[in-house]
Every structure is written in structure tokens, then in C-alpha cells.
PDB file of N, CA and C in Angstrom:
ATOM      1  N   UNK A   1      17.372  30.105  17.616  1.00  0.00           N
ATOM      2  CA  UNK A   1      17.242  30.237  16.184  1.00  0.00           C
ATOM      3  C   UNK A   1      16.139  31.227  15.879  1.00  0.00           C
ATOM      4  N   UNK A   2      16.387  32.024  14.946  1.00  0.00           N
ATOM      5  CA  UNK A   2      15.379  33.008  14.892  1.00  0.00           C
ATOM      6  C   UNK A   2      14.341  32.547  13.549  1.00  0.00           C
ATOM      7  N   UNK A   3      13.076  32.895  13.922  1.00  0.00           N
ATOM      8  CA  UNK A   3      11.946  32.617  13.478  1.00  0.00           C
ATOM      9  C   UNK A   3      11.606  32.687  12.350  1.00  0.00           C
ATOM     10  N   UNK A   4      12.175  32.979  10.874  1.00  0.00           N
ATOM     11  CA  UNK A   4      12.044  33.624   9.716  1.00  0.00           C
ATOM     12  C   UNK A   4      10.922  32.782   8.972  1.00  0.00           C
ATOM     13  N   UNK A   5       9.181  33.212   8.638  1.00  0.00           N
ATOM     14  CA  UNK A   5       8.805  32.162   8.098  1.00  0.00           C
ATOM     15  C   UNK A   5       8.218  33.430   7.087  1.00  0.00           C
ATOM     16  N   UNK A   6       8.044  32.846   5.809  1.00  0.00           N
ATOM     17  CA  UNK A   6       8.276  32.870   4.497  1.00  0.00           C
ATOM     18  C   UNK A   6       6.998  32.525   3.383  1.00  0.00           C
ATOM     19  N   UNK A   7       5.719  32.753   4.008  1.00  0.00           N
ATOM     20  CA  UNK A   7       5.073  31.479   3.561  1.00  0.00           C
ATOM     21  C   UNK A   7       4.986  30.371   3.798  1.00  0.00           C
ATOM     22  N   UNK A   8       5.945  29.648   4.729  1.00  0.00           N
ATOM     23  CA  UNK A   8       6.026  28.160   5.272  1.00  0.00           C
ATOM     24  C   UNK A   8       7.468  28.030   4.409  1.00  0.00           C
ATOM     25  N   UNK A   9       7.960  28.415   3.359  1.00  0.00           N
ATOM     26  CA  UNK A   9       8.438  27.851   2.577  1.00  0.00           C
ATOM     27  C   UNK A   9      10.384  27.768   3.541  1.00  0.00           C
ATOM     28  N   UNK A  10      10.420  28.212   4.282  1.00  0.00           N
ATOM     29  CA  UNK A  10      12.360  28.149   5.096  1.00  0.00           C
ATOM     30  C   UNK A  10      12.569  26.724   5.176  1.00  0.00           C
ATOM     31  N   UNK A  11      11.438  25.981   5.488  1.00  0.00           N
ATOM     32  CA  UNK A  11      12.063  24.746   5.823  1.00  0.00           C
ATOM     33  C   UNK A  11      12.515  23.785   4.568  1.00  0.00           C
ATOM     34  N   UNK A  12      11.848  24.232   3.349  1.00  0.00           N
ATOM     35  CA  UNK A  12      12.017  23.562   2.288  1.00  0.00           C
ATOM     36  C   UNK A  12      13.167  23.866   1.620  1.00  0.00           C
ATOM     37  N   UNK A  13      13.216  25.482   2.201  1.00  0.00           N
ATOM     38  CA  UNK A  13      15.326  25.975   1.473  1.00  0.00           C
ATOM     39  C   UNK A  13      15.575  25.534   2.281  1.00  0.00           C
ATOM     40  N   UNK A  14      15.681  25.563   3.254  1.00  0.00           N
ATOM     41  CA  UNK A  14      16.768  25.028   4.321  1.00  0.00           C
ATOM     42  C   UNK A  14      17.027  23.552   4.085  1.00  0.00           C
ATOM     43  N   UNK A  15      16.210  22.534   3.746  1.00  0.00           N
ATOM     44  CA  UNK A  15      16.238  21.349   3.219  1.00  0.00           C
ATOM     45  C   UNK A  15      17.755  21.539   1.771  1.00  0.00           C
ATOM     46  N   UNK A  16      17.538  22.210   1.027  1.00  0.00           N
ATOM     47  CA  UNK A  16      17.579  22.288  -0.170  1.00  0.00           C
ATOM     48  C   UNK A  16      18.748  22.825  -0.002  1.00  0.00           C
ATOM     49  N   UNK A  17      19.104  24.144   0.483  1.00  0.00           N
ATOM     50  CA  UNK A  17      20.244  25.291   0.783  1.00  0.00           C
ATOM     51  C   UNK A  17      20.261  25.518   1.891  1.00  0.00           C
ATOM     52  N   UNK A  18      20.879  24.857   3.089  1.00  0.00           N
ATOM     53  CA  UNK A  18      20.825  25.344   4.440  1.00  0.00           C
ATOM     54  C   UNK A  18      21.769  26.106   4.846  1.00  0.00           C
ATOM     55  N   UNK A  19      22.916  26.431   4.164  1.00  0.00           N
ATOM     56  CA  UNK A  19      23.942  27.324   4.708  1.00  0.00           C
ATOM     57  C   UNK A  19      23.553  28.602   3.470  1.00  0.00           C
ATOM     58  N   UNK A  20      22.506  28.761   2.623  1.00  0.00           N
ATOM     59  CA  UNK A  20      22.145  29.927   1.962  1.00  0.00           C
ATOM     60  C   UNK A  20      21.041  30.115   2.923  1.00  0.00           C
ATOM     61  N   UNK A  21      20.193  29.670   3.746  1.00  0.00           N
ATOM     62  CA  UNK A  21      19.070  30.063   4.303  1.00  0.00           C
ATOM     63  C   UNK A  21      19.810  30.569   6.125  1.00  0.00           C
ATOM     64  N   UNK A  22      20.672  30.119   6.027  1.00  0.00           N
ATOM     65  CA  UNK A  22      21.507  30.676   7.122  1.00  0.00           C
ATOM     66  C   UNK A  22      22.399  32.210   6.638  1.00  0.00           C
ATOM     67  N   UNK A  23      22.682  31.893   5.642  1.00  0.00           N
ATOM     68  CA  UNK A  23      23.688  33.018   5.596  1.00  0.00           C
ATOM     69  C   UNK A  23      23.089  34.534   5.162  1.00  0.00           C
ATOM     70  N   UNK A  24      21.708  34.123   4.902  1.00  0.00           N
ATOM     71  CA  UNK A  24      20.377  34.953   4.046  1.00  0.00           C
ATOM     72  C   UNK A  24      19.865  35.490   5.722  1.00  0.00           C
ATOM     73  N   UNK A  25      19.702  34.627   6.527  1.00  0.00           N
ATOM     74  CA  UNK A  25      18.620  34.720   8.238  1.00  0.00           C
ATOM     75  C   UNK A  25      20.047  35.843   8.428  1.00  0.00           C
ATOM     76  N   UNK A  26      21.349  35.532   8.600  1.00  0.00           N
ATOM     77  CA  UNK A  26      22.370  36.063   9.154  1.00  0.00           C
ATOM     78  C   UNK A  26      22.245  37.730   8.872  1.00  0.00           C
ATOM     79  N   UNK A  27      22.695  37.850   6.820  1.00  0.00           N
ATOM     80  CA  UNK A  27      22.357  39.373   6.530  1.00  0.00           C
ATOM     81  C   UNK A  27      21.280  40.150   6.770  1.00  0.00           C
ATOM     82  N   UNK A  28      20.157  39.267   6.759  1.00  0.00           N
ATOM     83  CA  UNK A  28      18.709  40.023   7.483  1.00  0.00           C
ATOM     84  C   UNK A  28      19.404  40.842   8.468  1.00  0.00           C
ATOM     85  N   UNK A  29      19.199  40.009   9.693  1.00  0.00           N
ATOM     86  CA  UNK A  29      20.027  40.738  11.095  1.00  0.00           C
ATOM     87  C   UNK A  29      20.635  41.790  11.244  1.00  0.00           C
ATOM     88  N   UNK A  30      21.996  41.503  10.595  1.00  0.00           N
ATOM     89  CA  UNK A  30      22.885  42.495  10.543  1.00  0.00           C
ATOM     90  C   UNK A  30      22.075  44.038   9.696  1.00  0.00           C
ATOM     91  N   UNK A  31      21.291  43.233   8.415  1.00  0.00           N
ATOM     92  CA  UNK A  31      20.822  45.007   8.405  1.00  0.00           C
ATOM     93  C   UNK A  31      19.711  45.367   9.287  1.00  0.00           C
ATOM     94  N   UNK A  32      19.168  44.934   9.816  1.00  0.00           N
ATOM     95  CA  UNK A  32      18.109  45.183  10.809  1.00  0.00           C
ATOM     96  C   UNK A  32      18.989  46.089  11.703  1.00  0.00           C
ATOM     97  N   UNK A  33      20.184  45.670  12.668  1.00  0.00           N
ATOM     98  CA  UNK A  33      20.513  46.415  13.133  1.00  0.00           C
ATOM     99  C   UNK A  33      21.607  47.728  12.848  1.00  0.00           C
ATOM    100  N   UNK A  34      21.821  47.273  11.572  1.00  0.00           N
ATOM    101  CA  UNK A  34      22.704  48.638  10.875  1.00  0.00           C
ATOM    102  C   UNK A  34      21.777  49.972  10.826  1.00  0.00           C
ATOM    103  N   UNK A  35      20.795  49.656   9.739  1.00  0.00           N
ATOM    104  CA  UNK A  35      19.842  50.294   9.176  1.00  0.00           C
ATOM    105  C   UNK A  35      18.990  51.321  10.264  1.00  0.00           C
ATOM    106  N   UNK A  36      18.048  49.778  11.403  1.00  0.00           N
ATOM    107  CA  UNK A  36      16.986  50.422  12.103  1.00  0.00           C
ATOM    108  C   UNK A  36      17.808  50.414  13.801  1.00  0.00           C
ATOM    109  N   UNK A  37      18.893  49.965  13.985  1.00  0.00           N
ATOM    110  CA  UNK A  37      19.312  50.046  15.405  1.00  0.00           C
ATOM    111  C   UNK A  37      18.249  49.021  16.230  1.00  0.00           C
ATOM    112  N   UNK A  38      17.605  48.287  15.487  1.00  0.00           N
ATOM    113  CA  UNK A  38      16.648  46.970  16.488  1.00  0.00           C
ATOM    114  C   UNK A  38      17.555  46.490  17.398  1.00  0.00           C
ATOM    115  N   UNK A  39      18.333  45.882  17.186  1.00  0.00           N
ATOM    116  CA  UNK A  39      19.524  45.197  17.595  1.00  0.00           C
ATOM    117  C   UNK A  39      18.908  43.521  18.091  1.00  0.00           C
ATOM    118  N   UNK A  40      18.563  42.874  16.775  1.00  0.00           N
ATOM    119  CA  UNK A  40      17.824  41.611  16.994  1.00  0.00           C
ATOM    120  C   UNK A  40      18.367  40.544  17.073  1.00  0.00           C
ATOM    121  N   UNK A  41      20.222  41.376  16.006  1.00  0.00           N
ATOM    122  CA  UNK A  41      21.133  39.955  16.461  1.00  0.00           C
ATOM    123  C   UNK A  41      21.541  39.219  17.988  1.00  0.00           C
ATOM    124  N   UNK A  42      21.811  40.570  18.515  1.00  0.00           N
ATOM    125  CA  UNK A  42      21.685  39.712  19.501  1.00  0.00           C
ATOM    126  C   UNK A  42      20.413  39.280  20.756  1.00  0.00           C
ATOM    127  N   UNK A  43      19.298  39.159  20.174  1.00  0.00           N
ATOM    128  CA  UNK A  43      18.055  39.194  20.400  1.00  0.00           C
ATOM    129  C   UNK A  43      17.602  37.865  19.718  1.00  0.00           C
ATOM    130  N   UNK A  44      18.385  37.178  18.970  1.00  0.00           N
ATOM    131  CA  UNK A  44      17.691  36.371  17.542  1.00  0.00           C
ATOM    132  C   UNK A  44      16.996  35.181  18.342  1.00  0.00           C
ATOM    133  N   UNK A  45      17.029  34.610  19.565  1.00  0.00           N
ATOM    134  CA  UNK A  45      16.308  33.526  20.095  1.00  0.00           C
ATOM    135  C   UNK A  45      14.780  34.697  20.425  1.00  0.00           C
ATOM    136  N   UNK A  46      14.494  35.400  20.609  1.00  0.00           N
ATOM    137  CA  UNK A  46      13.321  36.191  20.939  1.00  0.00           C
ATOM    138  C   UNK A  46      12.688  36.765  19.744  1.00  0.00           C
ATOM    139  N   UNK A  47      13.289  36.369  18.605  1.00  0.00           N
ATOM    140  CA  UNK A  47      12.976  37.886  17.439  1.00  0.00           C
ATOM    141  C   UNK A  47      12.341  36.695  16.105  1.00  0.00           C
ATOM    142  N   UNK A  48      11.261  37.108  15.707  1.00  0.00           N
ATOM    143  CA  UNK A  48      10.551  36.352  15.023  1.00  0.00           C
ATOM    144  C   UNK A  48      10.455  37.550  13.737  1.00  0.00           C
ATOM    145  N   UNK A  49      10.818  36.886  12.443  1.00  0.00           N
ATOM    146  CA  UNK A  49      10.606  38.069  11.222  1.00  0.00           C
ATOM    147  C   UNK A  49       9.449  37.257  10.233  1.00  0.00           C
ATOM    148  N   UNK A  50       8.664  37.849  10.147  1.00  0.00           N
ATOM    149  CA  UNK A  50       7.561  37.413   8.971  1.00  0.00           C
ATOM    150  C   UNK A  50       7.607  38.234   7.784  1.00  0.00           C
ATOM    151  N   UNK A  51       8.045  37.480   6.193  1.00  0.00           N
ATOM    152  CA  UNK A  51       8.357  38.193   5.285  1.00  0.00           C
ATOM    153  C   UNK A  51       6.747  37.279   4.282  1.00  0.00           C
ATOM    154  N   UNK A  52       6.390  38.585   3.884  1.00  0.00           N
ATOM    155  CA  UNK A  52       5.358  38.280   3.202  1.00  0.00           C
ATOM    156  C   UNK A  52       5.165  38.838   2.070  1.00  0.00           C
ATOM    157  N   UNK A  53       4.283  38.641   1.236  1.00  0.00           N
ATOM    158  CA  UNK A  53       4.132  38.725  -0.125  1.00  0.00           C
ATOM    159  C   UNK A  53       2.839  38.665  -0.716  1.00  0.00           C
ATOM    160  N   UNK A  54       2.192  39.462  -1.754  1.00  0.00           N
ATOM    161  CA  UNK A  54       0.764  38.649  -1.733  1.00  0.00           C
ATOM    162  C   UNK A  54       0.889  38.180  -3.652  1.00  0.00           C
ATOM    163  N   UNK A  55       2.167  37.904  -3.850  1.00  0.00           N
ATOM    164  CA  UNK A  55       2.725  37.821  -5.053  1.00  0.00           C
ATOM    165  C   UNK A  55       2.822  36.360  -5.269  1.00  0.00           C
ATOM    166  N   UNK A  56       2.168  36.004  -5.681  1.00  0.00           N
ATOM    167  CA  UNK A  56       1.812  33.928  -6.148  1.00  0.00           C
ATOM    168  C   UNK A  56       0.894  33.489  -4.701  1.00  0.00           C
ATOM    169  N   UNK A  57      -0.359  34.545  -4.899  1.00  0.00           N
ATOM    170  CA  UNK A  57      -1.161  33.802  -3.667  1.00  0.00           C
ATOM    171  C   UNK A  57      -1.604  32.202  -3.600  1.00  0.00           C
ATOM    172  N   UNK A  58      -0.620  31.304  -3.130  1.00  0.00           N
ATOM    173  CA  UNK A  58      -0.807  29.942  -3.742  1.00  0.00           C
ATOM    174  C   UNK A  58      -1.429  29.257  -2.401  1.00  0.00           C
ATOM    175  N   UNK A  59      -1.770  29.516  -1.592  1.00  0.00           N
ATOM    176  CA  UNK A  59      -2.346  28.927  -0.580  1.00  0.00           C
ATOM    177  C   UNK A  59      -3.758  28.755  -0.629  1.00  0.00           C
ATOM    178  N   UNK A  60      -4.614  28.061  -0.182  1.00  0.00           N
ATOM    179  CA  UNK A  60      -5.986  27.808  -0.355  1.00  0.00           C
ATOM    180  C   UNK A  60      -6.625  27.365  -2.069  1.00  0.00           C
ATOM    181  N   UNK A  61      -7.453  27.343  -2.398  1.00  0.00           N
ATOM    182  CA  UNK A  61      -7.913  26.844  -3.573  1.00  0.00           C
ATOM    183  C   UNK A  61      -7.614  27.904  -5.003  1.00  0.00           C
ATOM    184  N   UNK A  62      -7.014  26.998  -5.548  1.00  0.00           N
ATOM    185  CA  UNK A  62      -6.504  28.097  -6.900  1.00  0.00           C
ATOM    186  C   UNK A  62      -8.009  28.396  -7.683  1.00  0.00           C
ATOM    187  N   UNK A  63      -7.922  29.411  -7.695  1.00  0.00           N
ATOM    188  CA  UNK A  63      -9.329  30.141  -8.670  1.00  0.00           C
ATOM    189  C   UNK A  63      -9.389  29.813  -9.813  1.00  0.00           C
ATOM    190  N   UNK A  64      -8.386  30.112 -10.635  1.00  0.00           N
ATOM    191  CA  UNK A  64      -7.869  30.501 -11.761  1.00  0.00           C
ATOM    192  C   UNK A  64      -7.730  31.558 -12.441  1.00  0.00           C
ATOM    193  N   UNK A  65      -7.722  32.199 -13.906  1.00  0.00           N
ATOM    194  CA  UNK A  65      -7.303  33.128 -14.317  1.00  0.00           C
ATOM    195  C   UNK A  65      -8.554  33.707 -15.494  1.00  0.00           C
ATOM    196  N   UNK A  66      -9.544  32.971 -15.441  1.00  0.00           N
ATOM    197  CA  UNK A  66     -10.552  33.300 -16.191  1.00  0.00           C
ATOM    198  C   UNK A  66     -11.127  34.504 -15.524  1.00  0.00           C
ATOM    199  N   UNK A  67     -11.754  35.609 -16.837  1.00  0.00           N
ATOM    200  CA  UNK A  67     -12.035  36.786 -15.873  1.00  0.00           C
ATOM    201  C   UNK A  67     -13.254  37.248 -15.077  1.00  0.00           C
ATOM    202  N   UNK A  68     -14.225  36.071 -14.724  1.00  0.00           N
ATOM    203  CA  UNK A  68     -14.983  35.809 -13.979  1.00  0.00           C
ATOM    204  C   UNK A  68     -14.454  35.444 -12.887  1.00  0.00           C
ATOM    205  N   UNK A  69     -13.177  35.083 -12.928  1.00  0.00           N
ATOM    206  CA  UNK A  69     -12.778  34.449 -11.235  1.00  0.00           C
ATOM    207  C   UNK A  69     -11.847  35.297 -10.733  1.00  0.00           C
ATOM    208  N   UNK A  70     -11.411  36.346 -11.465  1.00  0.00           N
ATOM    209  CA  UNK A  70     -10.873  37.528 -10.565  1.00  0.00           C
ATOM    210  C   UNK A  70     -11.545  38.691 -10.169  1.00  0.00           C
ATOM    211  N   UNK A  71     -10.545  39.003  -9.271  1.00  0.00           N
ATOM    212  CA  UNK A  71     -11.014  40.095  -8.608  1.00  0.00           C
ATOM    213  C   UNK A  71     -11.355  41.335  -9.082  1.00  0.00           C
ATOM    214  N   UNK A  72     -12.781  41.266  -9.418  1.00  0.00           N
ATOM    215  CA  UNK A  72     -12.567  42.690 -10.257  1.00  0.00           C
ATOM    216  C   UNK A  72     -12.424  43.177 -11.418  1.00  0.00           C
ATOM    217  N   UNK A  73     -12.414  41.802 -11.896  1.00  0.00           N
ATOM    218  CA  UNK A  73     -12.235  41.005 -13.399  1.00  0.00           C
ATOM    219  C   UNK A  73     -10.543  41.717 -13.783  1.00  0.00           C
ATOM    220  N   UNK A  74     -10.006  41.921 -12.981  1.00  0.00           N
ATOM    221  CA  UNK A  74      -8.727  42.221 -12.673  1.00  0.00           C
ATOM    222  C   UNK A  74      -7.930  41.951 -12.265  1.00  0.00           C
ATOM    223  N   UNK A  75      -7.184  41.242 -10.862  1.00  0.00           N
ATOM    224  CA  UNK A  75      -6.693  40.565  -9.945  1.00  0.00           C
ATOM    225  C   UNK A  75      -6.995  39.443  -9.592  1.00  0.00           C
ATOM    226  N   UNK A  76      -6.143  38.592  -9.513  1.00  0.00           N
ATOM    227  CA  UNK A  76      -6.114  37.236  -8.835  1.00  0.00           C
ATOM    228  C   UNK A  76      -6.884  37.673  -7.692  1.00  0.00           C
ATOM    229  N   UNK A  77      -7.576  36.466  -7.435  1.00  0.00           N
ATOM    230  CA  UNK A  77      -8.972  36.731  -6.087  1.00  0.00           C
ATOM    231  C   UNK A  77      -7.681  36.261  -5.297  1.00  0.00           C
ATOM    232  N   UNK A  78      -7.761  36.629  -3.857  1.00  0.00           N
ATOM    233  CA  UNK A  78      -7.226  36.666  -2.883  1.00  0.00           C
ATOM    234  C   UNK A  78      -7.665  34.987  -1.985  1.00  0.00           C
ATOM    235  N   UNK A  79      -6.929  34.102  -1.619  1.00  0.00           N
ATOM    236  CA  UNK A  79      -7.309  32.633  -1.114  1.00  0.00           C
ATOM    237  C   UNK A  79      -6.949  32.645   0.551  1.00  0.00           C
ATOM    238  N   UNK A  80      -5.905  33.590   0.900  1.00  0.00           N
ATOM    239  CA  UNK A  80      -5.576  33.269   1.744  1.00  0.00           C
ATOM    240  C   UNK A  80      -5.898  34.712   2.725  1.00  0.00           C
ATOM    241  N   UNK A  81      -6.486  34.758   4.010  1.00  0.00           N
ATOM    242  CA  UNK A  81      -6.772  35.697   4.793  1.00  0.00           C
ATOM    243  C   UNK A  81      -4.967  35.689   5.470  1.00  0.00           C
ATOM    244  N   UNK A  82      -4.164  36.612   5.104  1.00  0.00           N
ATOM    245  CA  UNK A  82      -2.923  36.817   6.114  1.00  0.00           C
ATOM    246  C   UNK A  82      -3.085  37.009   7.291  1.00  0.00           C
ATOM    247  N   UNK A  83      -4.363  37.208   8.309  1.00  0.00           N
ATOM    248  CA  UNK A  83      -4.603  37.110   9.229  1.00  0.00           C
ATOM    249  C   UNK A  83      -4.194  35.998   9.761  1.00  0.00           C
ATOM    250  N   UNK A  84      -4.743  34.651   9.117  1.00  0.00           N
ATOM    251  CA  UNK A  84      -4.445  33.656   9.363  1.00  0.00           C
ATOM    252  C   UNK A  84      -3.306  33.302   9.786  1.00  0.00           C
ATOM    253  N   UNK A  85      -2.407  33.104   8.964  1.00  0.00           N
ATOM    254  CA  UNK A  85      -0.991  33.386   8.635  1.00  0.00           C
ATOM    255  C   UNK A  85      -0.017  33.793   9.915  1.00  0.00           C
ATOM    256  N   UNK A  86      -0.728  35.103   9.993  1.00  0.00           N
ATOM    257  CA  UNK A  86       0.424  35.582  11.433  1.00  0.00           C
ATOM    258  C   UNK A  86      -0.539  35.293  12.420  1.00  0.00           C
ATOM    259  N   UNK A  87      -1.615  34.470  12.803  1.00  0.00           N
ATOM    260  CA  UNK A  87      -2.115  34.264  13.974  1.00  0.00           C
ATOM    261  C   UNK A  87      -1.498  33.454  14.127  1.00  0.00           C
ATOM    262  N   UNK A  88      -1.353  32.434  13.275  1.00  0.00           N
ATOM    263  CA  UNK A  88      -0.536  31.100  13.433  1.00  0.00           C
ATOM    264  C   UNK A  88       0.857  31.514  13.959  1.00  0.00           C
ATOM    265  N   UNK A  89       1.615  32.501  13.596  1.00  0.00           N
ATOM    266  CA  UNK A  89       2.821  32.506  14.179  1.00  0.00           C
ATOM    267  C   UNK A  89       2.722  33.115  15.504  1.00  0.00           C
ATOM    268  N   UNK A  90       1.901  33.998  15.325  1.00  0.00           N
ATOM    269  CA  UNK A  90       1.681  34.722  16.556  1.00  0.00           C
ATOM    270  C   UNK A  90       1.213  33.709  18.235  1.00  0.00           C
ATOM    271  N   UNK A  91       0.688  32.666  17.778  1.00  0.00           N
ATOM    272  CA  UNK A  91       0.493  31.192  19.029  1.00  0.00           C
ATOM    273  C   UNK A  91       1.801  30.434  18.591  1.00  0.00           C
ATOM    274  N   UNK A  92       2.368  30.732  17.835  1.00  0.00           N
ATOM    275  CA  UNK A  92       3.496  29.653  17.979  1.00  0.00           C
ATOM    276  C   UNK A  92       4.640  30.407  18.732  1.00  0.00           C
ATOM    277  N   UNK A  93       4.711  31.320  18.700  1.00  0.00           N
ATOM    278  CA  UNK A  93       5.617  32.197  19.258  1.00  0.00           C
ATOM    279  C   UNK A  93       5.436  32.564  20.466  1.00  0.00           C
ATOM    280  N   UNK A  94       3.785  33.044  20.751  1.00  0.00           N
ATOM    281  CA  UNK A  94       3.656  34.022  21.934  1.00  0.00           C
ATOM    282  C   UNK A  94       2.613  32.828  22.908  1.00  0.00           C
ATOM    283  N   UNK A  95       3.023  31.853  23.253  1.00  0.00           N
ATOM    284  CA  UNK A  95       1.631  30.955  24.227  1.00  0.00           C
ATOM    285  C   UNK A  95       1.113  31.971  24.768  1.00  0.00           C
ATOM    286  N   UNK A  96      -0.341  31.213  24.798  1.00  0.00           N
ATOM    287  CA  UNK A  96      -1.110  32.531  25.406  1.00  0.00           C
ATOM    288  C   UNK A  96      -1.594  33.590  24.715  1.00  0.00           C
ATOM    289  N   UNK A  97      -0.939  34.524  23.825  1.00  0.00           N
ATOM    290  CA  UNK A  97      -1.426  35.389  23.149  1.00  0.00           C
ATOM    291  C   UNK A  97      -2.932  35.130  22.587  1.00  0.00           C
ATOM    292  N   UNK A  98      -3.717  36.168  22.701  1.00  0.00           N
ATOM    293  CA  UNK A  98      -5.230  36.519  22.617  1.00  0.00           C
ATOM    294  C   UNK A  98      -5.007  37.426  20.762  1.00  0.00           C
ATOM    295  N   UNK A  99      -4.887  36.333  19.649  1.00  0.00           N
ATOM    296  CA  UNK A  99      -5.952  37.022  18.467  1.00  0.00           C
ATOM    297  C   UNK A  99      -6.056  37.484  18.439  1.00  0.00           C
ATOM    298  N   UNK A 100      -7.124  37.936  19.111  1.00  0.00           N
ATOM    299  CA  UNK A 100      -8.073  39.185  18.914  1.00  0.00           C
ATOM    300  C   UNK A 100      -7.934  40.434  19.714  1.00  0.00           C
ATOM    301  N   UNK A 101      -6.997  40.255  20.260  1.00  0.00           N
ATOM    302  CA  UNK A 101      -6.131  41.066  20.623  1.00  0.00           C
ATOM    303  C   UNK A 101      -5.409  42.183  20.053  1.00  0.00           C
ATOM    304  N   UNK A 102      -4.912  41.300  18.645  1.00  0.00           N
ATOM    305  CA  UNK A 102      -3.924  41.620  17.418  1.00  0.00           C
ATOM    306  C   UNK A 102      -5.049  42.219  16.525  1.00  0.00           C
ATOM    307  N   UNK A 103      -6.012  41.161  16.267  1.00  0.00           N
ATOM    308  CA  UNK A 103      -6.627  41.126  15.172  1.00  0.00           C
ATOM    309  C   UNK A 103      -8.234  40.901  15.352  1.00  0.00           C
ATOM    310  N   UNK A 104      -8.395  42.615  16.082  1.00  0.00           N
ATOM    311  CA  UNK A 104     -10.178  42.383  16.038  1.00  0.00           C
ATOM    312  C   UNK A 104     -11.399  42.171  15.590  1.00  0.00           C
ATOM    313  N   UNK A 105     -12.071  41.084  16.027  1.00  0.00           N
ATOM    314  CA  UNK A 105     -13.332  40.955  15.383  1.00  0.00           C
ATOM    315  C   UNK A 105     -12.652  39.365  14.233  1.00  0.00           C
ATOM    316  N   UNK A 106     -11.329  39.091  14.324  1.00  0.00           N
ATOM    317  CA  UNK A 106     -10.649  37.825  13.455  1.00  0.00           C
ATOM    318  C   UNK A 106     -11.575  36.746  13.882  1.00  0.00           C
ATOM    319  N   UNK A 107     -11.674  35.184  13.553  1.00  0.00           N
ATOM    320  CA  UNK A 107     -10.825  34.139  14.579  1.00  0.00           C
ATOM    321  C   UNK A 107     -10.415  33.669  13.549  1.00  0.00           C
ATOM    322  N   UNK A 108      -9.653  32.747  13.735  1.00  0.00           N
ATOM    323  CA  UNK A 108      -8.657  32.145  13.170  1.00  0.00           C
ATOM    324  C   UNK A 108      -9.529  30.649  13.106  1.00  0.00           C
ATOM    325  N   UNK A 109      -9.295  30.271  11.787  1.00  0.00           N
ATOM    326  CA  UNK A 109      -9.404  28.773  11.245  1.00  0.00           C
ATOM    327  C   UNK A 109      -8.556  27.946  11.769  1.00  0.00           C
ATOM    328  N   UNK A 110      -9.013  27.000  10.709  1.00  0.00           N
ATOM    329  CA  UNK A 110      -8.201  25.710  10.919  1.00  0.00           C
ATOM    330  C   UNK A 110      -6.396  26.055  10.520  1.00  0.00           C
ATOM    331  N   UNK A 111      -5.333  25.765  11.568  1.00  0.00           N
ATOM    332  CA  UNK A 111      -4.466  25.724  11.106  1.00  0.00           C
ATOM    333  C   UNK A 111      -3.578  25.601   9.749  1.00  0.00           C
ATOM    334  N   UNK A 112      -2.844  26.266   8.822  1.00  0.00           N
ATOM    335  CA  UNK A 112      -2.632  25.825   7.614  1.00  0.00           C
ATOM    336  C   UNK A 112      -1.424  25.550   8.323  1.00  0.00           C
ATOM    337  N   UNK A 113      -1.008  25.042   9.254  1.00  0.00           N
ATOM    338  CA  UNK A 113       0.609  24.186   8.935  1.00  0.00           C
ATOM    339  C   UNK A 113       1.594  25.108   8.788  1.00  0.00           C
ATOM    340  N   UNK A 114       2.160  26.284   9.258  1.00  0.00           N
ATOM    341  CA  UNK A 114       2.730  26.819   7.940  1.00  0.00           C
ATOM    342  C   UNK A 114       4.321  26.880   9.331  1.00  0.00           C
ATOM    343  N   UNK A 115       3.702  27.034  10.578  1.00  0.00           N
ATOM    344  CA  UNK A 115       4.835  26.914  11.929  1.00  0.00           C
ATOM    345  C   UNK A 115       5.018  25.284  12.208  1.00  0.00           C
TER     346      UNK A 115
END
């Protein structure tokens, strides 16, 4: 099964819509290998896709929207280091894999759950 995490959020469509979160993982694929020639379909037990966003940063402590608590008195302050994020997939995927390897000078916190 190939790896598609979302924010954490696949398991909750897949709960919800599991033959739309299948048939959604499926067209990924196919354009992956139309498009870029990856050829991941038939790769999909090895092939891990991380789709990200920094659009409803809802992870970690909500700031709010007062303009002392943004960024810049502009932007939603940022809660979540995406480092995090793909380190976590990156040990769930790769045992063994070295962080800091990926991501120098990182470490990685406490797990957020998200694999």
C-alpha cells in the first residue's frame, strides 16, 4: 500500500470515503507516471508521497488572528516545524534513517502521531 500522508488526515477519509481515498492514491500514480515517467505504480509498496500544505496550519497551538499574534502582523504564525512532519515519515518508512542526514542541524521532537 502506498504511503500517501496528508497531514495525518488519509486515515480519517479513508474511514469516511475509502474507495474515494483509493481511487484518488490510484490517479496520483498513474499521473506520476504519465507526466514524470517515475513509474511508482508499479513501485507503490516502496513509494511514499507526502502532500503538504501550509494552508490551515492547524497543528500545534492555535495563535489566533489578533494582529499581535501574527506573523508580521500579517500571516498566521507558523505552529508546526514541517521538519517534523517528514522526519516522522521519514523513520516510519526508512528504519534507520539518520535526520540529520535529511535535515541538518534538525532534531526532531516529540512525535505528533501523524504515521
Amino acid at each position: 500500500m502506498t504511503s500517501a500522508v496528508a497531514a495525518g488526515t488519509k486515515s480519517m477519509m479513508a474511514a469516511s470515503a475509502p474507495n474515494k481515498v483509493n481511487e484518488d492514491e490510484e490517479r496520483l500514480l498513474r499521473l506520476l507516471d504519465q507526466q514524470f515517467g517515475l513509474q511508482v505504480a508499479s513501485q507503490h509498496q516502496r513509494t511514499t508521497i507526502v502532500i503538504m500544505s501550509e494552508f490551515g496550519r492547524c497543528h500545534g497551538v492555535w495563535p489566533g488572528l489578533a494582529n499581535d499574534k501574527l506573523d508580521e502582523h500579517a500571516d498566521l504564525a507558523i505552529t508546526t516545524d514541517y521538519r517534523q512532519v517528514l522526519s516522522e515519515v521519514l523513520l516510519a518508512r526508512m528504519r534507520g534513517a539518520e535526520v540529520s542526514n535529511v535535515f541538518p542541524g534538525f532534531t526532531p521532537g516529540a512525535p505528533l502521531g501523524l504515521v
